[in-house]
Every structure is written in structure tokens, then in C-alpha cells.
N, C-alpha and C. Protein backbone atom coordinates (compact mmCIF):
# COMPACT_ATOMS: atom_id res chain seq x y z
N UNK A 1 2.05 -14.61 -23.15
CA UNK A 1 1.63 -15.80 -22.43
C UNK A 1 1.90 -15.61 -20.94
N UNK A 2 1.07 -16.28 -20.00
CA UNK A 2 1.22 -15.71 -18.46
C UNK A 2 2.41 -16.85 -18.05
N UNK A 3 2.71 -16.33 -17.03
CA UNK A 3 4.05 -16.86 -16.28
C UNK A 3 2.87 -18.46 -15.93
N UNK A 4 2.01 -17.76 -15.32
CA UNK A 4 1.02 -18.57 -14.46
C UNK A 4 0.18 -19.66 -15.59
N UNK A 5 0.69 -20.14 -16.77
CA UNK A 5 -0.44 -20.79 -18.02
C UNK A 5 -0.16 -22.51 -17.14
N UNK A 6 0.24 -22.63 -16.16
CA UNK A 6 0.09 -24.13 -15.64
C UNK A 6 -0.82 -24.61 -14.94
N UNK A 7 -1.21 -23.02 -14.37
CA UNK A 7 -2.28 -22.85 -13.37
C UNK A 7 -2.91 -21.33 -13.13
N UNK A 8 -3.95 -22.32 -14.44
CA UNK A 8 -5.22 -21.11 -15.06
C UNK A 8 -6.20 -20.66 -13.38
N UNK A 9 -6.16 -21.18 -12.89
CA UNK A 9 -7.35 -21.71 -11.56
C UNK A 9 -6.80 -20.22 -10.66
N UNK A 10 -5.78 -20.41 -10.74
CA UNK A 10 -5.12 -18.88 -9.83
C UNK A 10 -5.72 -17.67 -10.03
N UNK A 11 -5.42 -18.01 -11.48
CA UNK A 11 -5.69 -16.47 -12.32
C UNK A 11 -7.46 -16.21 -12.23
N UNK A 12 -8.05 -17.07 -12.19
CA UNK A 12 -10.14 -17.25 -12.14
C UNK A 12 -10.11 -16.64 -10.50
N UNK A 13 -9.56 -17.05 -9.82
CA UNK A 13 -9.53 -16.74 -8.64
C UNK A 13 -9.18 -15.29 -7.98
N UNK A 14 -8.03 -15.06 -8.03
CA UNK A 14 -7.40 -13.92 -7.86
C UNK A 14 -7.14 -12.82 -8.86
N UNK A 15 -7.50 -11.98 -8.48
CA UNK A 15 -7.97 -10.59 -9.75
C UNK A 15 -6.30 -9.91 -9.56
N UNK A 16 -6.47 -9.81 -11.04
CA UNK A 16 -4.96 -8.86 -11.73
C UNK A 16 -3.83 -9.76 -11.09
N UNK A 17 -3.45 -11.07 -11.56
CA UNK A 17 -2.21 -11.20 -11.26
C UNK A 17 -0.79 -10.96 -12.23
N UNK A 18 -0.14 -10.11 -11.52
CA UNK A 18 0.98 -9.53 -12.09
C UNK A 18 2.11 -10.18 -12.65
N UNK A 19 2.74 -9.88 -13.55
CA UNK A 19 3.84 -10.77 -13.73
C UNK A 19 4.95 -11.05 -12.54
N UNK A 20 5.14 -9.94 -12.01
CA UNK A 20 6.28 -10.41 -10.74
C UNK A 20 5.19 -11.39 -9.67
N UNK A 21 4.26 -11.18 -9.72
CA UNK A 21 3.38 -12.47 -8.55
C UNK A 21 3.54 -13.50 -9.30
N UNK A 22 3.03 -13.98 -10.77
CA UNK A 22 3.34 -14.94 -11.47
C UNK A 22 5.14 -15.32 -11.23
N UNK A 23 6.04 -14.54 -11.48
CA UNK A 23 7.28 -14.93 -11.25
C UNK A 23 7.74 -15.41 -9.81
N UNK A 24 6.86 -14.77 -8.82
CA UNK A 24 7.09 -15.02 -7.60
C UNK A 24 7.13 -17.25 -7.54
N UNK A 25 5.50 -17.11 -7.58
CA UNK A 25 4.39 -18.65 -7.42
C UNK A 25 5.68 -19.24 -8.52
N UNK A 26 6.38 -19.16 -9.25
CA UNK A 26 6.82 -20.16 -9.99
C UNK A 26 8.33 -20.26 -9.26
N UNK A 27 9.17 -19.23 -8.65
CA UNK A 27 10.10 -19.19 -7.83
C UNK A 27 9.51 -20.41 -6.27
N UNK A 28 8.21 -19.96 -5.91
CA UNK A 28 8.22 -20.62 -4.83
C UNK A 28 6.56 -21.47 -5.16
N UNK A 29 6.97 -22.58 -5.72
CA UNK A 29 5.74 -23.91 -5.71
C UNK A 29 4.83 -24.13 -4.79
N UNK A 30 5.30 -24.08 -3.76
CA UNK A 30 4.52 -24.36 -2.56
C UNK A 30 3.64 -23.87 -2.24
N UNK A 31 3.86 -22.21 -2.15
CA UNK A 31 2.85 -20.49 -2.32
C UNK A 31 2.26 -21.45 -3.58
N UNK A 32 1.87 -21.33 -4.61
CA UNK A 32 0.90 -21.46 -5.62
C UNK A 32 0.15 -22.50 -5.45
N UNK A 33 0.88 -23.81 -4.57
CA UNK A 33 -0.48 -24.78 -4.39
C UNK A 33 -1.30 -24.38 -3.44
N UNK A 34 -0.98 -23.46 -2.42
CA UNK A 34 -1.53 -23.42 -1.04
C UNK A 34 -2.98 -22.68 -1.22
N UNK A 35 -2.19 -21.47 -2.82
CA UNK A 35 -3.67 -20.36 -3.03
C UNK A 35 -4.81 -20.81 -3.17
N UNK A 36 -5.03 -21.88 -3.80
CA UNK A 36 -6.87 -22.30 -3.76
C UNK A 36 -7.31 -23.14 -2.77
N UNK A 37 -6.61 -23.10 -1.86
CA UNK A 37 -7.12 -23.53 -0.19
C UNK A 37 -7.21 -22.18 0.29
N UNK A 38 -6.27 -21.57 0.35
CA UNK A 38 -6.40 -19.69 0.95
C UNK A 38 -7.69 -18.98 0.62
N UNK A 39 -8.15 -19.86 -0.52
CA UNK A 39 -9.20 -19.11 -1.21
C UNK A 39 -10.63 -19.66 -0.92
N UNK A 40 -10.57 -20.98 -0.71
CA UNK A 40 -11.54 -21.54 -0.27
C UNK A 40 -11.90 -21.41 1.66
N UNK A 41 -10.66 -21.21 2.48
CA UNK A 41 -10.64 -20.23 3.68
C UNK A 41 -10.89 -19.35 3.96
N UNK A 42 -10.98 -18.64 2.61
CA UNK A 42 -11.26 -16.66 3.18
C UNK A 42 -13.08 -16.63 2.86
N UNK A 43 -13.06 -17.82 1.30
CA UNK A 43 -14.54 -18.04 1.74
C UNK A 43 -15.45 -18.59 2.91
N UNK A 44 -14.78 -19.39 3.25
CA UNK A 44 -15.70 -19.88 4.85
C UNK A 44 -15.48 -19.20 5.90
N UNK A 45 -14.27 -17.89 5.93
CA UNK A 45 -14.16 -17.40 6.91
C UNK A 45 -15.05 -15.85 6.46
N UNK A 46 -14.88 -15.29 5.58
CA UNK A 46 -15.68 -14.46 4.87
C UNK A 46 -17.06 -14.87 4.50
N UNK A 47 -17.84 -15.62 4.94
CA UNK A 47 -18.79 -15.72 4.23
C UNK A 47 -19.92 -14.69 3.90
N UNK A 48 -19.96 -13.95 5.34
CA UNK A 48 -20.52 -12.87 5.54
C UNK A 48 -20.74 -11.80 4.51
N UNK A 49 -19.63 -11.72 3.43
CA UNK A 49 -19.50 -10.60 2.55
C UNK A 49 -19.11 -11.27 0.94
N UNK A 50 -20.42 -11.65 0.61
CA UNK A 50 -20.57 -11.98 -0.76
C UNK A 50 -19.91 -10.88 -1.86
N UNK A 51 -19.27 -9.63 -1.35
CA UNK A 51 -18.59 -8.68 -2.51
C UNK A 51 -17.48 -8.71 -2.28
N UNK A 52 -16.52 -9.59 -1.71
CA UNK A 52 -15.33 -10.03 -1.38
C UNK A 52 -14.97 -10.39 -2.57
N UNK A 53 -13.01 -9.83 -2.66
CA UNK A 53 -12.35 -9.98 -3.76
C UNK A 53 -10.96 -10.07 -3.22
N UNK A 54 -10.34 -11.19 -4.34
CA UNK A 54 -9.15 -11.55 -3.75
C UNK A 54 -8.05 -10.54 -4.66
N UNK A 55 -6.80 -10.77 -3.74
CA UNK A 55 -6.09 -9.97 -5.15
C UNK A 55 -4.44 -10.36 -4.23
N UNK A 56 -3.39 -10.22 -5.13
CA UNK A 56 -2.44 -10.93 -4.29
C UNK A 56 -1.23 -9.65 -5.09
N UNK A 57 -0.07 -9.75 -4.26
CA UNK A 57 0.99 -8.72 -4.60
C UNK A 57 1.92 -9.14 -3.25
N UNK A 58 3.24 -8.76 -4.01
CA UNK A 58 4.67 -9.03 -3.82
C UNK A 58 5.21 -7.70 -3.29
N UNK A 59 5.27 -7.69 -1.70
CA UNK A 59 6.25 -6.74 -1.38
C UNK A 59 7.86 -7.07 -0.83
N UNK A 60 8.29 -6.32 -0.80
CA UNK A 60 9.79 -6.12 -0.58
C UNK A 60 10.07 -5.72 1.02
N UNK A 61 10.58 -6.85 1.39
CA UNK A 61 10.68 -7.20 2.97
C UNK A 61 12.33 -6.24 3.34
N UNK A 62 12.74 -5.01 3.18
CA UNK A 62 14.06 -4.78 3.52
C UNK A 62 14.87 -4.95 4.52
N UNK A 63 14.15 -5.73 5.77
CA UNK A 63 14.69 -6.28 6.77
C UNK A 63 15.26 -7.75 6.73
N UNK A 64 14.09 -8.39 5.90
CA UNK A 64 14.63 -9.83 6.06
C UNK A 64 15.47 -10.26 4.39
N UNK A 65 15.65 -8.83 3.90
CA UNK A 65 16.48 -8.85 2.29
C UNK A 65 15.45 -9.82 1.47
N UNK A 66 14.17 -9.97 1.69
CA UNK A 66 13.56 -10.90 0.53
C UNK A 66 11.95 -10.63 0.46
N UNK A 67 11.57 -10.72 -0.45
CA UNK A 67 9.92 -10.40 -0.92
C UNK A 67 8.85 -11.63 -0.36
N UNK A 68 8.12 -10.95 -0.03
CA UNK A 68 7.02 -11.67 0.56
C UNK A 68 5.56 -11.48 -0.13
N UNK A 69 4.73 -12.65 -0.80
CA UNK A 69 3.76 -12.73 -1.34
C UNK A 69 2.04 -12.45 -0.19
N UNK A 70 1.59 -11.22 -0.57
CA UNK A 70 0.54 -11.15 0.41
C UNK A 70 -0.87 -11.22 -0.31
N UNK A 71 -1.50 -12.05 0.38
CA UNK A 71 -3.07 -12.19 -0.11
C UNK A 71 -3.62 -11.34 0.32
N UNK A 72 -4.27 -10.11 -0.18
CA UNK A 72 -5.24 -9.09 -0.05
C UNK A 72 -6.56 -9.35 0.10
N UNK A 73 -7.48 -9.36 1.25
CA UNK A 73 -8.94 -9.63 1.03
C UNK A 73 -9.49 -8.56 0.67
N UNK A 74 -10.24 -8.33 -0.11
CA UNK A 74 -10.85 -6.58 -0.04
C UNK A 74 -12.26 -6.88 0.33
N UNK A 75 -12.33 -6.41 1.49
CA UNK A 75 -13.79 -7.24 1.92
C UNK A 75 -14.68 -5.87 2.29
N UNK A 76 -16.15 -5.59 2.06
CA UNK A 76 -17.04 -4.80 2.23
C UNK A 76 -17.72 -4.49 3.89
N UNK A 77 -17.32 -5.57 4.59
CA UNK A 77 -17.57 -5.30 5.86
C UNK A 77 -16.94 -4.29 6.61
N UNK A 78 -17.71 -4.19 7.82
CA UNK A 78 -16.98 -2.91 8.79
C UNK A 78 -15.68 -3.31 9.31
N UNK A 79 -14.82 -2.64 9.46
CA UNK A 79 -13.06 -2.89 9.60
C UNK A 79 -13.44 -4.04 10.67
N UNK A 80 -14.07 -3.43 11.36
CA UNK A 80 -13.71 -4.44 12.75
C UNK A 80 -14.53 -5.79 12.42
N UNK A 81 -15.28 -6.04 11.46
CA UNK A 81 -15.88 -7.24 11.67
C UNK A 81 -14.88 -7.84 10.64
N UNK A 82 -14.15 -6.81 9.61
CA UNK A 82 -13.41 -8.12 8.47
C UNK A 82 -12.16 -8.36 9.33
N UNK A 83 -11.62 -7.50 10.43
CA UNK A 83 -10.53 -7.70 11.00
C UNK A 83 -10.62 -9.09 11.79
N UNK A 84 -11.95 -9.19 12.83
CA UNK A 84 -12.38 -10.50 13.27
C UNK A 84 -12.13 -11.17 12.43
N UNK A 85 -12.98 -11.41 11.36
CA UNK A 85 -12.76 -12.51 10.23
C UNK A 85 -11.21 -12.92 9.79
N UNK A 86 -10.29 -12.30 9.78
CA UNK A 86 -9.26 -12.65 9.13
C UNK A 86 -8.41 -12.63 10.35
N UNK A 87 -8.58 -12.12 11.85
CA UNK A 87 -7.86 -12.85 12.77
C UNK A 87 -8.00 -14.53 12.71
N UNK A 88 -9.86 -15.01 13.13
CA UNK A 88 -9.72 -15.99 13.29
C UNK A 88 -9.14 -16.96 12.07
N UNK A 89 -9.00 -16.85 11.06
CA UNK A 89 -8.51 -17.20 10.03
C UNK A 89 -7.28 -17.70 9.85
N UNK A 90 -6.44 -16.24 10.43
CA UNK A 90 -4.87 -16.04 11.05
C UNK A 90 -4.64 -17.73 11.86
N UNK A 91 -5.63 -17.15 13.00
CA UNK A 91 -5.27 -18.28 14.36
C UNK A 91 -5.77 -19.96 13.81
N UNK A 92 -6.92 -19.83 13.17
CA UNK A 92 -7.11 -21.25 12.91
C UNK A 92 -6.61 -22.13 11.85
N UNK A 93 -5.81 -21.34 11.10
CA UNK A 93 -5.40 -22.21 9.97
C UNK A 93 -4.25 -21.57 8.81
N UNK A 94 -4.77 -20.54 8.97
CA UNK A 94 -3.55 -19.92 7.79
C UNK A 94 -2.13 -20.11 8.97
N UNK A 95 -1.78 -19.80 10.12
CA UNK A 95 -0.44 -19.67 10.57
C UNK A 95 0.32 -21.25 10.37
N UNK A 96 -0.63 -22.16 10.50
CA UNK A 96 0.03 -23.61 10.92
C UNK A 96 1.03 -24.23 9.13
N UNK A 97 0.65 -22.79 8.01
CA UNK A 97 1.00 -23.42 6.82
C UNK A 97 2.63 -23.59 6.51
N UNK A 98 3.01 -23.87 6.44
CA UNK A 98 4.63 -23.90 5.65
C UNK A 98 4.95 -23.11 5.43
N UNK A 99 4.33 -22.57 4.12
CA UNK A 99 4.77 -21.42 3.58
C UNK A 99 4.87 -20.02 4.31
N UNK A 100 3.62 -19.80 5.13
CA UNK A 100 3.84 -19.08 6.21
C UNK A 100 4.65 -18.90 7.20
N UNK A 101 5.17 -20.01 7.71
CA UNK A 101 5.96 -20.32 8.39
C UNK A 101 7.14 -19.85 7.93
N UNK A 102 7.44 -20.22 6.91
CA UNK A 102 8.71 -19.64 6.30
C UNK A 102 8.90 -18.04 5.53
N UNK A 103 7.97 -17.25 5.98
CA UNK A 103 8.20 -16.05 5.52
C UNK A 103 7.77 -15.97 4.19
N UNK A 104 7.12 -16.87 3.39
CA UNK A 104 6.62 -16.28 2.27
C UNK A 104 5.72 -15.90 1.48
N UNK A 105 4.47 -16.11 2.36
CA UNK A 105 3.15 -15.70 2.07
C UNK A 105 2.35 -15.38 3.36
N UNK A 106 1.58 -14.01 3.18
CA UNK A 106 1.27 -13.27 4.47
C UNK A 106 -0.23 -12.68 3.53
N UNK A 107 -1.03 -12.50 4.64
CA UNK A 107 -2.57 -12.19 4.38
C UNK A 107 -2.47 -10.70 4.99
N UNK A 108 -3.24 -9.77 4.29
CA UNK A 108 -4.33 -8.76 5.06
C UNK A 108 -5.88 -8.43 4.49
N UNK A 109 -6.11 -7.56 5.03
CA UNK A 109 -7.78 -7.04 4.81
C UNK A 109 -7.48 -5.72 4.58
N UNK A 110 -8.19 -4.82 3.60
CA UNK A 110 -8.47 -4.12 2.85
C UNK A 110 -9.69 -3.68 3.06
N UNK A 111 -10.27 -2.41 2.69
CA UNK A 111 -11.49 -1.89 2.74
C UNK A 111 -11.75 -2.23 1.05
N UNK A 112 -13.04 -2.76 0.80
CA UNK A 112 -13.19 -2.76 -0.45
C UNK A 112 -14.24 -1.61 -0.84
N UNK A 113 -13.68 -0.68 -1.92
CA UNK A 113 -13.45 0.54 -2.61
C UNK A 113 -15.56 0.71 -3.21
N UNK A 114 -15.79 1.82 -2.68
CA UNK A 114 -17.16 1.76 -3.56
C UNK A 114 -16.65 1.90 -5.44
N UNK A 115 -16.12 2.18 -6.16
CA UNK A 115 -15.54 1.51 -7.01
C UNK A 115 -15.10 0.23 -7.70
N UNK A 116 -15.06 -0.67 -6.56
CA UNK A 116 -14.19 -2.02 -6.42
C UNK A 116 -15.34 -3.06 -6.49
């Protein structure tokens, strides 16, 4: 049974979520409500690239001793246009969040994989 069975909507959304990401979102509530706004943002800020895929993972911050949940875009555009995209993103709305604010959920962009 998934860590995440409270909130199926995550899992439709974001591809392969792991049990330590599931353990993460249930450690920190706040991160798990925020994801289907994050998701509905990367769509209006992504719109450009209909082969966009989300995917989320837990790294290990050894400076600040604690793990940080990052939203992965894997977007098909040229670096520099998904980099635009997910600056203005950065500046208009993802920084002003809480959770962000507090060190526990952080975005990047990805090349998405001719595979992917």
C-alpha cells in the first residue's frame, strides 16, 4: 500500500513516486498540498512543451543536516528556453511559498531523455 493512499492525485500527477518521497509529503503536509498547484504552474509556465513530465525526489542537504524535496521538470525544450520558463516561475510564484521558504521543497529542469 503507498505511503501516499490519502492522496491518489500526487501519484496521477507525478511519475514514480518513491517511498522515501511518499515518507517525505507525509513528514511534511504542507509540501504535499502545495504539489498540485506546482503542477498546475509548471503547466502555465510550460505550456510550450506538451511532452513535459513531472517527477519529484528527495535529496540530502549535508550542509543544512536535512533533505530537501525537489520537483524535477523534464521538459523537451532547448535548455535555454526551459531555463527561462522555470526562472520566471522561480520569480513569480514558486519563491513567495512557505514551504520554499523554509528549505523544503526546491524545483529544477531537466533535459527530457529521447527515451523519456
Amino acid at each position: 500500500m503507498s505511503v501516499l493512499q490519502n492522496a491518489p492525485l500526487i501519484e496521477g500527477i507525478y511519475a514514480g513516486v518513491s517511498e522515501r518521497v511518499g515518507a517525505y509529503l507525509v513528514r511534511y503536509p504542507g509540501v504535499l498540498a502545495l504539489l498540485p498547484d506546482v503542477a498546475r504552474q509548471v503547466e502555465a509556465y510550460f505550456h510550450a512543451d506538451p511532452r513535459r513530465r513531472l517527477g519529484l525526489e528527495v535529496l540530502d542537504d549535508p550542509d543544512m543536516d536535512q533533505a530537501e524535496l525537489f520537483v524535477i521538470v523534464q521538459s523537451s525544450l532547448a535548455a535555454d528556453q526551459a531555463e527561462s520558463c522555470l526562472d520566471r516561475l522561480l520569480e513569480d510564484w514558486f519563491v513567495d511559498q512557505a514551504v520554499v521558504r523554509a528549505g523544503r521543497l526546491a524545483m529544477v529542469v531537466e533535459p527530457l531523455t529521447a527515451d523519456g
